[in-house]
Protein backbone atom coordinates (compact mmCIF):
# COMPACT_ATOMS: atom_id res chain seq x y z
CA UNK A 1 0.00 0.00 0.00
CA UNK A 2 0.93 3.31 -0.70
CA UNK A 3 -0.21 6.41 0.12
CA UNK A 4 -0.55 10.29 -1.50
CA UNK A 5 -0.91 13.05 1.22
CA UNK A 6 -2.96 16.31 0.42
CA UNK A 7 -1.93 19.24 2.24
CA UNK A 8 -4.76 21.85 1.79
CA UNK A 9 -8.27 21.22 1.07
CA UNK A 10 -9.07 24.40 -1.62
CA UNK A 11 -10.29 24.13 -5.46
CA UNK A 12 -6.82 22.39 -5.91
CA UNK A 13 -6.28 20.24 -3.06
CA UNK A 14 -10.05 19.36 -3.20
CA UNK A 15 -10.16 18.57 -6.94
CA UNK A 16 -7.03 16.57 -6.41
CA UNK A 17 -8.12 14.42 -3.38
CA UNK A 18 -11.59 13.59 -5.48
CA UNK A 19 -10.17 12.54 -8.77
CA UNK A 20 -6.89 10.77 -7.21
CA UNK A 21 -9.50 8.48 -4.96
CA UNK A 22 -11.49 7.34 -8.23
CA UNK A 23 -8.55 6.49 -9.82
CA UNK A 24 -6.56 5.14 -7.14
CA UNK A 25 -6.63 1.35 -6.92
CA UNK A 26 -8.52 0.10 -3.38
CA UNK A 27 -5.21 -0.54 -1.98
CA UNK A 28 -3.67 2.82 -2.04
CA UNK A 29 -4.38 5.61 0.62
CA UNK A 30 -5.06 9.46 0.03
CA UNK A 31 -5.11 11.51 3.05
CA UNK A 32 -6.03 15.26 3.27
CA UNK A 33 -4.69 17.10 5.91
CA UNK A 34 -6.61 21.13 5.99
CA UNK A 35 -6.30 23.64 8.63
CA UNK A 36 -9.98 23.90 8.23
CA UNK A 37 -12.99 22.32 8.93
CA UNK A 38 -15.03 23.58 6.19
CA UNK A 39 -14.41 24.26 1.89
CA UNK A 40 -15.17 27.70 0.91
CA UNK A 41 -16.31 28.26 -3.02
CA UNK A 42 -14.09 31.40 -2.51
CA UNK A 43 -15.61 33.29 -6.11
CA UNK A 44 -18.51 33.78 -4.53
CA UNK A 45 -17.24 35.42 -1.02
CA UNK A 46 -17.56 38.96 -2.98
CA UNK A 47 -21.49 38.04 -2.49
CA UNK A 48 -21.50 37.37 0.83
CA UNK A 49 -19.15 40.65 1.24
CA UNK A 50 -22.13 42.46 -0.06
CA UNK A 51 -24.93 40.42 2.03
CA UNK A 52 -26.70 38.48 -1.06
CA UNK A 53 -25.26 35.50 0.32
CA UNK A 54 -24.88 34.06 3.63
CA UNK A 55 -21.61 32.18 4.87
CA UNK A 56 -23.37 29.02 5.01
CA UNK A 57 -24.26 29.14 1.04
CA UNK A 58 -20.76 29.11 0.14
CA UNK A 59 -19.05 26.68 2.53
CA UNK A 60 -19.81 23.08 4.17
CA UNK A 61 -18.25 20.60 6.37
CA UNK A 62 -15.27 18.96 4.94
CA UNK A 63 -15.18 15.58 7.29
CA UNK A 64 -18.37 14.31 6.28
CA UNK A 65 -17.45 14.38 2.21
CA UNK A 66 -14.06 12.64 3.22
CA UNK A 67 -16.10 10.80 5.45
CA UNK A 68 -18.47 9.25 2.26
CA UNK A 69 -15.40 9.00 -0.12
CA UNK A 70 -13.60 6.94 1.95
CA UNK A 71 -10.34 9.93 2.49
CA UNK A 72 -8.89 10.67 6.05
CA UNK A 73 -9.02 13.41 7.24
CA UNK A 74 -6.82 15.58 9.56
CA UNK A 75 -7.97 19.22 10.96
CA UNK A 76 -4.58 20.90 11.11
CA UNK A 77 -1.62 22.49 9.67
CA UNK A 78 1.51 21.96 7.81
CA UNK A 79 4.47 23.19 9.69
CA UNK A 80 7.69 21.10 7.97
CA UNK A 81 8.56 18.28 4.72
CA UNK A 82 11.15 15.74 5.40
CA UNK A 83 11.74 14.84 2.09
CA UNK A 84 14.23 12.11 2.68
CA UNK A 85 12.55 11.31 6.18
CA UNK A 86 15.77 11.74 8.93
CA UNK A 87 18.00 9.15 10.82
CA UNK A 88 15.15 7.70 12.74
CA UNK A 89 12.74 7.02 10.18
CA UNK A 90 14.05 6.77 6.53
CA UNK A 91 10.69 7.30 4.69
CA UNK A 92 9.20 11.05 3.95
CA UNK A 93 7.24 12.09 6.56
CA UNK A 94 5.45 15.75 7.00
CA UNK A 95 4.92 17.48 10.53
CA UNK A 96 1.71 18.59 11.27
CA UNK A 97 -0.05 20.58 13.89
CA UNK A 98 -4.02 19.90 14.49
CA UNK A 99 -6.41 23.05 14.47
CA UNK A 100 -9.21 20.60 15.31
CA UNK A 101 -11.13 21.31 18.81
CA UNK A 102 -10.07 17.60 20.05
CA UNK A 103 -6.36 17.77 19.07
CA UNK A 104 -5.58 21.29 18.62
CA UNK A 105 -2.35 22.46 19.16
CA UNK A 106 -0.88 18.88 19.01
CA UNK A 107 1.83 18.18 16.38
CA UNK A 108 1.84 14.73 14.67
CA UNK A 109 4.37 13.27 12.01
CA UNK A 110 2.07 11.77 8.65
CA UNK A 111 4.22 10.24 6.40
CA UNK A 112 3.80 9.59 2.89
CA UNK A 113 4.80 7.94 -0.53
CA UNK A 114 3.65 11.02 -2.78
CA UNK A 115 2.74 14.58 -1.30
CA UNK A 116 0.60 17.50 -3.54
CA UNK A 117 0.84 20.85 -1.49
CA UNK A 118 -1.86 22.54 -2.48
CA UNK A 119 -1.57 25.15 0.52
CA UNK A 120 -2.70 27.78 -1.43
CA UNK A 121 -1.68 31.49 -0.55
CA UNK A 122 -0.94 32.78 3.10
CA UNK A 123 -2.67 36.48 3.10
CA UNK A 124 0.00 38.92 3.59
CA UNK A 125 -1.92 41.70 5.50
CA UNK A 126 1.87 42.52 7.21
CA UNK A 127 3.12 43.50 4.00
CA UNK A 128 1.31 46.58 4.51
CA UNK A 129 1.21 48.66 7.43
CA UNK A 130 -2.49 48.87 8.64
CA UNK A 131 -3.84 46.72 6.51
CA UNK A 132 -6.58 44.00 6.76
CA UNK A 133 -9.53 43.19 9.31
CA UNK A 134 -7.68 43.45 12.46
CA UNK A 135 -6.40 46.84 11.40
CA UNK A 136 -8.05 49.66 8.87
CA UNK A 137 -9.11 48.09 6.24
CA UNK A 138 -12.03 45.37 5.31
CA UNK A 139 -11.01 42.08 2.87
CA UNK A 140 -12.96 39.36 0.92
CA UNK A 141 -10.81 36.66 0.69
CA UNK A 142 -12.31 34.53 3.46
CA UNK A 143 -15.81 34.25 4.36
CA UNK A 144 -15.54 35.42 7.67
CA UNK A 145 -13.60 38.17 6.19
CA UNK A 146 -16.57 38.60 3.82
CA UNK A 147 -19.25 38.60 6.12
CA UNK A 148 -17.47 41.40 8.11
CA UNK A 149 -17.11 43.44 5.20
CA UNK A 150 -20.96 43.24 4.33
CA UNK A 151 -21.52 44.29 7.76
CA UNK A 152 -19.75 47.65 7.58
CA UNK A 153 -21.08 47.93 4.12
CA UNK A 154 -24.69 48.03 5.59
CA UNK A 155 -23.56 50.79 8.43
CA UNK A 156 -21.81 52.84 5.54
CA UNK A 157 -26.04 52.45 3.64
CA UNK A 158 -26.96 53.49 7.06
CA UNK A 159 -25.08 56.29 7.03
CA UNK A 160 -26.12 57.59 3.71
CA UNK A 161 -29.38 57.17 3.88
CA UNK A 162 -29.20 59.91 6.70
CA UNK A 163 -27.59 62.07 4.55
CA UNK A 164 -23.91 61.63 5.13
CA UNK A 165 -21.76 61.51 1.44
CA UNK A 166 -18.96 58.98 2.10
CA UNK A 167 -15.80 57.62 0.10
CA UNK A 168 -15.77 53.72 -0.51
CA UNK A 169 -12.30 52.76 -1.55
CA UNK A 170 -11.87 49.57 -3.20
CA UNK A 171 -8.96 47.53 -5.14
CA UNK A 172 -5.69 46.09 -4.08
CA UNK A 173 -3.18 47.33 -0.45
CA UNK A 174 -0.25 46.77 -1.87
CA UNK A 175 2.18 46.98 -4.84
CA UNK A 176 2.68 43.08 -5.85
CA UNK A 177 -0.73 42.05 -5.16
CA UNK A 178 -2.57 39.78 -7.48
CA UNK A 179 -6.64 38.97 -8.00
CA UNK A 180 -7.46 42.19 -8.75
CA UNK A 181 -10.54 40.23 -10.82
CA UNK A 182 -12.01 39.70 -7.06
CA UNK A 183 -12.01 43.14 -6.32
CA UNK A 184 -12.78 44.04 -9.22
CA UNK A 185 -16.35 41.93 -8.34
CA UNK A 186 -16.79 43.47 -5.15
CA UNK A 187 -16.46 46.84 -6.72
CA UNK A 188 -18.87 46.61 -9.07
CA UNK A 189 -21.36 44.87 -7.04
CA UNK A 190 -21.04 47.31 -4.21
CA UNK A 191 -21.99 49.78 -6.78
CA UNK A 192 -25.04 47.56 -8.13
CA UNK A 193 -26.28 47.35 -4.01
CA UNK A 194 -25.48 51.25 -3.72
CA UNK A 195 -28.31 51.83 -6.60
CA UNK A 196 -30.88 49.43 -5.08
CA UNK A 197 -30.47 50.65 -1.79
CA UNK A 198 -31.20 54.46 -3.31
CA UNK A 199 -27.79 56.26 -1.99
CA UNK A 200 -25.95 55.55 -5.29
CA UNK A 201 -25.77 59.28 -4.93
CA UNK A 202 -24.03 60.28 -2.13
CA UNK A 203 -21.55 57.58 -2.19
CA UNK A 204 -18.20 58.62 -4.59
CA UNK A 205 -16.60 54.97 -5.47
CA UNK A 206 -12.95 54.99 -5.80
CA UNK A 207 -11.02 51.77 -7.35
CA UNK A 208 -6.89 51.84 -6.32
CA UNK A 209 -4.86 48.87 -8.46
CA UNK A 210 -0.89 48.18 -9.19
CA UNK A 211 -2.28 47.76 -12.49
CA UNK A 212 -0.19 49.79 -15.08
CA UNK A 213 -3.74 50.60 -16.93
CA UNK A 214 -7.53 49.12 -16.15
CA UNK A 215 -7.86 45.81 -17.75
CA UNK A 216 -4.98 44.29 -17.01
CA UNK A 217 -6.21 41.90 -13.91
CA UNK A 218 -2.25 40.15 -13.91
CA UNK A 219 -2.42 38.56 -17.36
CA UNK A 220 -0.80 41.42 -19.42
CA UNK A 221 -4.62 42.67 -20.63
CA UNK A 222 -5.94 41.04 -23.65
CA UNK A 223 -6.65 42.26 -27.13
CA UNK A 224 -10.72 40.78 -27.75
CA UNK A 225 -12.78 41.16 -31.44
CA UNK A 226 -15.98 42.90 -31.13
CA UNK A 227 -18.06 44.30 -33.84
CA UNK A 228 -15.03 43.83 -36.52
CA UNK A 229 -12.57 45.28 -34.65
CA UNK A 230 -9.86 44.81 -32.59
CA UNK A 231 -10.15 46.23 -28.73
CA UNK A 232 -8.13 46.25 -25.79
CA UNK A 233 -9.56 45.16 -22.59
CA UNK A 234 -8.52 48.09 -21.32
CA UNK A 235 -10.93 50.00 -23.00
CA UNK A 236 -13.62 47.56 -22.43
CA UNK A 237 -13.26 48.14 -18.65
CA UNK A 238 -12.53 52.05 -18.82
CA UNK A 239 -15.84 51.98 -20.54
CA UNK A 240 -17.51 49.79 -17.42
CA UNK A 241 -15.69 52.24 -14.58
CA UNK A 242 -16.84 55.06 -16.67
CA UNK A 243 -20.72 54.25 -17.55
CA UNK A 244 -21.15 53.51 -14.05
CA UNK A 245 -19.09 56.41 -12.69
CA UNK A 246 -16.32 54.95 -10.72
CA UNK A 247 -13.30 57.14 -10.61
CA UNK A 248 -9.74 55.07 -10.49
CA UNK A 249 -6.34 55.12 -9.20
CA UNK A 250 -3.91 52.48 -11.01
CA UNK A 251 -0.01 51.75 -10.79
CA UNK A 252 -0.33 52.43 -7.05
CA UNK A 253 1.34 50.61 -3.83
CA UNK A 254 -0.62 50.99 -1.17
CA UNK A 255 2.17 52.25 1.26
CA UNK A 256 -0.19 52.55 4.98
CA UNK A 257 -3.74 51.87 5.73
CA UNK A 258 -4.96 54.24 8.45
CA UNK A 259 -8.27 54.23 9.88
CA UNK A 260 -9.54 56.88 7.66
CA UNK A 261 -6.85 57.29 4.24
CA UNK A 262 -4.22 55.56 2.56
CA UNK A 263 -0.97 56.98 1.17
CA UNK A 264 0.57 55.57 -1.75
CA UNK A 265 3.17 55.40 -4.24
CA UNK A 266 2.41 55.65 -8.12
CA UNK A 267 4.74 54.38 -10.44
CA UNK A 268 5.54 58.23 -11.39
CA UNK A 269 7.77 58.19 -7.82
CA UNK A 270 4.95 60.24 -6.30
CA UNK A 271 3.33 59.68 -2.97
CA UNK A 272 -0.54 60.47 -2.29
CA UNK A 273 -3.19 60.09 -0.05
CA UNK A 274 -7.13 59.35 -0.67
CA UNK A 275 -9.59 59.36 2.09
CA UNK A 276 -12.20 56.73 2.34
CA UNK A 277 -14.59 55.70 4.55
CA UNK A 278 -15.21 52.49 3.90
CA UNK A 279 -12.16 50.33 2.49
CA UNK A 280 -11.95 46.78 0.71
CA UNK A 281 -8.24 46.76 0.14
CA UNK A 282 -6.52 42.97 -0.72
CA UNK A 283 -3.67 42.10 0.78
CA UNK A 284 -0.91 40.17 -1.39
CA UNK A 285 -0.11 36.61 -1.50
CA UNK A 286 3.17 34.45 0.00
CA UNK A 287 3.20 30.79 0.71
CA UNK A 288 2.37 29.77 4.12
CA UNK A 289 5.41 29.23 6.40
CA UNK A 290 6.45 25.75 5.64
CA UNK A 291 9.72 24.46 6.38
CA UNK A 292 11.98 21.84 4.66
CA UNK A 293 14.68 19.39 6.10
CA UNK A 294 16.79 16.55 4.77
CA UNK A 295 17.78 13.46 6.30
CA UNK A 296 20.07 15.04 8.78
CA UNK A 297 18.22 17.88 9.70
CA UNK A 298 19.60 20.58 7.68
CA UNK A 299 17.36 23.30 6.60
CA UNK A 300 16.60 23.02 2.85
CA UNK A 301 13.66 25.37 2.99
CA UNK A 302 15.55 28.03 0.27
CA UNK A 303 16.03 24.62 -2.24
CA UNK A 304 12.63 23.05 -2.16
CA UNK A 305 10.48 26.66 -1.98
CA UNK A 306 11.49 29.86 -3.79
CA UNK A 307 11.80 33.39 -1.56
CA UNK A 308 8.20 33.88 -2.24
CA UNK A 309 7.60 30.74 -0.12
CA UNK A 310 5.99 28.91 -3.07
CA UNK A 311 7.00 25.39 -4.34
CA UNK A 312 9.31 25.31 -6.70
CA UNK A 313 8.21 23.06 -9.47
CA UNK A 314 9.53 22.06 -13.17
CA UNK A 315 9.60 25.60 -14.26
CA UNK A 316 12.65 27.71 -15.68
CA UNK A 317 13.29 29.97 -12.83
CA UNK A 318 16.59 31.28 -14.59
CA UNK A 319 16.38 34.83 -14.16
CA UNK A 320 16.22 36.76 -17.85
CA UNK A 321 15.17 39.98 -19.10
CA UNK A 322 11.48 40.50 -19.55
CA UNK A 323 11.60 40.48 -23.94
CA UNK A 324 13.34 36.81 -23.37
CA UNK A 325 10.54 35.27 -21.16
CA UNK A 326 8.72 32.37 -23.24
CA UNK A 327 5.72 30.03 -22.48
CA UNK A 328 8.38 27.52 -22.10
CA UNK A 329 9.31 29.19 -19.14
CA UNK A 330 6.03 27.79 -17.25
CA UNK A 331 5.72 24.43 -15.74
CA UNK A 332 3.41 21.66 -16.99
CA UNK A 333 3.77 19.17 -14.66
CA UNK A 334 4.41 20.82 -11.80
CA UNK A 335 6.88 18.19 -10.31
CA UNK A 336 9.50 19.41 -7.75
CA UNK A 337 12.81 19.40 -9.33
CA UNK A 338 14.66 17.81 -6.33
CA UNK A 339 11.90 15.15 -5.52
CA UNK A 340 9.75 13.34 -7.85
CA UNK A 341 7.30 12.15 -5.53
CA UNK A 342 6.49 16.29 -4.33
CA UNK A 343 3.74 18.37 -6.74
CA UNK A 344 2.76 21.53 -6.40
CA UNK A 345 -0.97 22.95 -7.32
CA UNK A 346 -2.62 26.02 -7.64
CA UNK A 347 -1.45 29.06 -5.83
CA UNK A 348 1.24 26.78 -4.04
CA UNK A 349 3.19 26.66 -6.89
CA UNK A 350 5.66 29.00 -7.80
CA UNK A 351 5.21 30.97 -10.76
CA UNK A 352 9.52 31.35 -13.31
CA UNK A 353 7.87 35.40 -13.47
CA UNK A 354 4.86 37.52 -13.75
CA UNK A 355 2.42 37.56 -16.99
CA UNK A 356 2.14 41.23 -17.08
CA UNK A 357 5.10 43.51 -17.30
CA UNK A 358 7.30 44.16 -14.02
CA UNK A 359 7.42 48.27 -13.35
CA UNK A 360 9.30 49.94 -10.52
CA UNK A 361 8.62 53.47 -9.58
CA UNK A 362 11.42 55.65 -9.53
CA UNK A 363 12.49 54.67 -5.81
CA UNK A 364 12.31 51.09 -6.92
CA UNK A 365 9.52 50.09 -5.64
CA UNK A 366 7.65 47.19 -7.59
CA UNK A 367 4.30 47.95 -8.54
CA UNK A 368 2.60 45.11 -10.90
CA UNK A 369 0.43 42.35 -10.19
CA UNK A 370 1.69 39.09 -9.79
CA UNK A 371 -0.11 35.77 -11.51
CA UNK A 372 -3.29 34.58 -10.78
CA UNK A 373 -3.62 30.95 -10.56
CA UNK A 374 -6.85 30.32 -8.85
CA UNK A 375 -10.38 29.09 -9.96
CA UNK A 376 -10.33 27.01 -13.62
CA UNK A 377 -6.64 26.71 -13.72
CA UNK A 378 -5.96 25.12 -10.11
CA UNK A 379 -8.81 22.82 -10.60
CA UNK A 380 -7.20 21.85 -14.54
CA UNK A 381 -3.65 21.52 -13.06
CA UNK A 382 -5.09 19.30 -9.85
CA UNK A 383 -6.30 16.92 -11.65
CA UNK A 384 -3.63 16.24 -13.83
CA UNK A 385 -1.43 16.06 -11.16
CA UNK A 386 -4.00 13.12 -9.47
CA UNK A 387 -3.81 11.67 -12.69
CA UNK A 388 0.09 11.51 -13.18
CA UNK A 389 0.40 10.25 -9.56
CA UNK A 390 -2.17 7.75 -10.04
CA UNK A 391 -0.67 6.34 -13.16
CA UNK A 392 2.73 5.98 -10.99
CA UNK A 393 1.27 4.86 -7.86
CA UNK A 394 -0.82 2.02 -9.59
CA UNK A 395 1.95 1.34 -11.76
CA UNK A 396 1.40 2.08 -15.01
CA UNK A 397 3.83 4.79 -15.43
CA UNK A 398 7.54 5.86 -13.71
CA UNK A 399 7.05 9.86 -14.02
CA UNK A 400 4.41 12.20 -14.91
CA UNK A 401 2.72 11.89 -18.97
CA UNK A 402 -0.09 14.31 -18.76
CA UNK A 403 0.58 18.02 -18.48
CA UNK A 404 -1.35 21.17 -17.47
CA UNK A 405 1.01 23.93 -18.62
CA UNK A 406 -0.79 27.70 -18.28
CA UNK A 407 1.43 27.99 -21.72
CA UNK A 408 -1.32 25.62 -23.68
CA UNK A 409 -4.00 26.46 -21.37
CA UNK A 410 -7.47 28.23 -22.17
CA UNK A 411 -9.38 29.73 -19.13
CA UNK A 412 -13.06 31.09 -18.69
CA UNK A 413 -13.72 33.80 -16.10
CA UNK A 414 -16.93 35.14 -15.40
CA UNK A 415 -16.82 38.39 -12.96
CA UNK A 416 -20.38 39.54 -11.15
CA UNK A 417 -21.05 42.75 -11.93
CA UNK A 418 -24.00 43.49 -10.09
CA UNK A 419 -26.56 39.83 -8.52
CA UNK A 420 -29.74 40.36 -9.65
CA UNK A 421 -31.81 37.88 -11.88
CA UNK A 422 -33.44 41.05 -13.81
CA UNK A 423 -30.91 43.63 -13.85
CA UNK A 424 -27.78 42.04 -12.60
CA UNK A 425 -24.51 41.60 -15.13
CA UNK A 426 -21.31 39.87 -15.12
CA UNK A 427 -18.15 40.04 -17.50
CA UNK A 428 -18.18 36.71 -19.22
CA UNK A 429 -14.31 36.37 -20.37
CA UNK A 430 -12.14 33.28 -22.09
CA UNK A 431 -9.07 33.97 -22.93
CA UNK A 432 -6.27 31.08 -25.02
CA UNK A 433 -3.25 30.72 -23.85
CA UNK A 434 -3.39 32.16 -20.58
CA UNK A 435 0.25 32.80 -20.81
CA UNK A 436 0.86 35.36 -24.17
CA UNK A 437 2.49 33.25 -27.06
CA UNK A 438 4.00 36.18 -28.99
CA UNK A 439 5.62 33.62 -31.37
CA UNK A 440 2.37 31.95 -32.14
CA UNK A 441 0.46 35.16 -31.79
CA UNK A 442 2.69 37.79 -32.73
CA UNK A 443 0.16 40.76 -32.85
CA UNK A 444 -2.25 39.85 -30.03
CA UNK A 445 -0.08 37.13 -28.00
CA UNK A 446 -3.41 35.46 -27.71
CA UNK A 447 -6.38 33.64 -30.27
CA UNK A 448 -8.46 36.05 -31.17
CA UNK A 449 -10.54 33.50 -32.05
CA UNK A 450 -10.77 31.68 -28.48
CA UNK A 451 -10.59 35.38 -26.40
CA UNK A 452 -13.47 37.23 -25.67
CA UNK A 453 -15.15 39.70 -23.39
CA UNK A 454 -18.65 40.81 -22.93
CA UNK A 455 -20.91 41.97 -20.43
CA UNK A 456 -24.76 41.56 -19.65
CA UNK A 457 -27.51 40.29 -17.56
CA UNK A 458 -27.08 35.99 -19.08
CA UNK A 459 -23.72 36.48 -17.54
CA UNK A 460 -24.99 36.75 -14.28
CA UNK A 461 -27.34 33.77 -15.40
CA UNK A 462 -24.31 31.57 -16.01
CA UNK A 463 -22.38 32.72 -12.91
CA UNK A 464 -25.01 32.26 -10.56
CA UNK A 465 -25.69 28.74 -11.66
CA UNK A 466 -21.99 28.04 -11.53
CA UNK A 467 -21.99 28.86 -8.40
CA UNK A 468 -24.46 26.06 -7.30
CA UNK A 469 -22.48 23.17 -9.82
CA UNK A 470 -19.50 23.86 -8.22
CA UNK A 471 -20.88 23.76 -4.74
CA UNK A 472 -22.55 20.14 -5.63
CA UNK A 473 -19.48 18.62 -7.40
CA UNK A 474 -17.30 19.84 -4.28
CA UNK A 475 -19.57 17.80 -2.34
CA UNK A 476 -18.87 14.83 -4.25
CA UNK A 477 -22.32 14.13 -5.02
CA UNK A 478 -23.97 12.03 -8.22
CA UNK A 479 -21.91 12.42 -11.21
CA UNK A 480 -19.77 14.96 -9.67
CA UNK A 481 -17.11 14.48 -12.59
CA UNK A 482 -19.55 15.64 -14.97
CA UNK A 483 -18.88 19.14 -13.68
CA UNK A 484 -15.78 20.94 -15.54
CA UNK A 485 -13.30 21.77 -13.48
């Protein structure tokens, strides 16, 4: 028997867990080990942020899905890999410590024959000073978070409706953050809730990004063919922001969050302040604080995870001038390097170099967004990897055959703008290859033919009934595969 440990139970660890079970023969083991107790359909936090959901419509109960699939399942934490086990005990082995209410705080060595980390991001709030929750400013990344934020969003209606004009900032706290698509959602369906709620008009919505230019949501922008000709996203969304009379702020770092402003850095060298009242400001990502050792206890951290704190997987990590980066350059099967029995999925991996451009300000400050990986990708990239380590654990292969590269990947995105069944909207958007292929596309970097944008009230439709596949195929119910990942 052999057996494949999980760590992290997200889109990626989830998706990987279900399909590496199925195809798994009865004598294997796959374990999940998760900090928490329940999965969180993350996309649609930004509707719990602005009360049209409550937490309990986008999360349930982990153990009892493990439970019915026949997976173990272990409440904690990841705190170290041993690789090559240690002097004691030759075989791998992680160290754990439980978050559960029976075991919490206890540490416990798991060991296993194949390991996915599938961690996903740690939220770096620190990076910024005063950001997040426990500080100045309000996030949506949780749905705890969420459910805060749509509480201050309903004083802030309060407060209009009695006559007061406030600021509502909303966007990205800090200079390298990435997912700007998610606030991006919350933005415009703050706005959509401001209308409904009748104090559209004494509320001034402000969005702050590290984006170089609207439209660029970490993948470079993307060049789209409506009505016979050729348009930039970033006039598709300047169009949006403008219609709906949202005033922005892009190429900023978000330098300190205090309880009423922000100051900032543009990419001009300049610093700022805006004033806000109400503030939705994401923090940026790192891996979580996992340590590595070999077999004699040496720290090995800095080989097995780049500085970021992310995996390091089969991607070229050489460092090169932006004009010589190549979809080559991205990994496909997102094996570690150093040991062929470690993955990487999702946001745990780490990425050879951003999609869109890197820009400093003057002072050197970097100020672009860093790659998205979540949603469609994770889930396309977790399931290959279940499928490569199936193939070796049931032995039918000796390394990994299928691949998942971002390079040769297509991705659909659909972003809310505005939940309502009669006058809601979303941006439905594909894009192919998620990473630019200037050599195969050397005017767009992209297929025209497979990248698209548009907006209106069916994508809404599609979202919202998204939301409630996803929901049942993460609870691993009847035909649960026939749900895209």
């Amino acid at each position: 028997m052999a057996r494949l440990l999980i760590l992290g139970a997200g889109i990626a660890g989830h998706t990987a867990a279900m399909h590496a079970k199925r195809k798994l023969h009865r004598s294997h083991e796959v374990v999940v080990v998760s900090p928490n107790s329940k999965w969180n359909w993350i996309p649609s936090n930004i509707w719990v942020g602005t009360g049209i959901m409550k937490p309990e419509e986008v999360t349930f109960p982990l153990a009892p899905v493990y439970k019915k699939l026949g997976i173990p399942f272990i409440q904690a934490k990841a705190v170290s890999i041993h690789p090559e086990g240690n002097q004691d005990d030759k075989a791998p082995f992680v160290m754990v410590e439980h978050t559960g209410p029976d075991k919490i705080g206890q540490v416990e060595k798991i060991s296993y024959d194949y390991l996915i980390n599938a961690t996903g991001p740690k939220l770096n709030f620190e990076a910024t000073k005063g950001l997040g929750p426990e500080k100045n400013s309000l996030s949506v990344c949780t749905f705890s978070h969420a459910a805060e934020a749509s509480h201050h969003l309903d004083a802030a209606v309060a407060r209009m409706k009695k006559g007061e004009h406030l600021t509502l900032l909303i966007g990205t706290g800090h200079g390298t953050c990435t997912c700007q698509g998610a606030a991006f959602e919350y933005l415009f369906n703050v706005e959509f809730e401001l209308r409904k709620r009748k104090v559209r008009d004494r509320a001034r919505l402000v969005w702050i990004s590290n984006e170089k230019e609207l439209g660029d949501f970490g993948m470079g922008g993307m060049l789209v063919s409506r009505g016979g000709y050729i348009t930039h996203s970033r006039v598709f969304t300047e169009s949006l922001f403008t219609e709906r009379n949202v005033e922005w702020i892009t190429g900023a770092h978000v330098m300190e969050v205090r309880e009423n402003s922000v100051t900032y850095e543009t990419l001009e060298g300049e610093e700022k302040e805006q004033a806000f009242d109400f503030a939705m400001l994401l923090p940026p990502f790192s891996g979580v604080p996992l340590k590595a050792f070999n077999k004699n206890e040496e720290d090995i951290t800095g080989l097995l995870f780049a500085p970021s704190g992310f995996l390091k997987v089969d991607a070229d990590y050489s460092p090169k001038p932006y004009e010589n980066w190549k979809p080559e350059d991205w990994p496909r099967t997102y094996q570690s390097p150093l040991y062929g029995n470690i993955f990487a999925a999702g946001i745990a991996f780490a990425p050879p170099h951003p999609i869109s451009k890197p820009m400093k300000s003057p002072k050197g400050t970097p100020i672009f967004p860093t790659p998205p990986r979540t949603g469609m990708p994770s889930g396309v990239m977790a399931r290959q990897i279940a499928f490569n380590i199936a193939d070796m654990m049931n032995g039918k292969a000796d390394k990994p055959s299928r691949e998942a590269s971002m390079a040769h990947m297509g991705a659909a995105c659909i972003a809310s703008a505005g939940a309502n069944f009669f006058k809601g909207t979303a941006v439905s958007m594909t894009m192919y290859p998620i990473i630019p292929d200037f050599e195969k596309y050397p005017n767009t970097g992209r297929s025209l033919r497979y990248t698209s944008g548009e907006i209106g009230l069916a994508g809404h439709w599609l979202k919202h009934m998204l939301h409630f596949a996803f929901m049942y195929k993460a609870k691993a119910k009847p035909f649960w595969r026939i749900v895209p990942e």
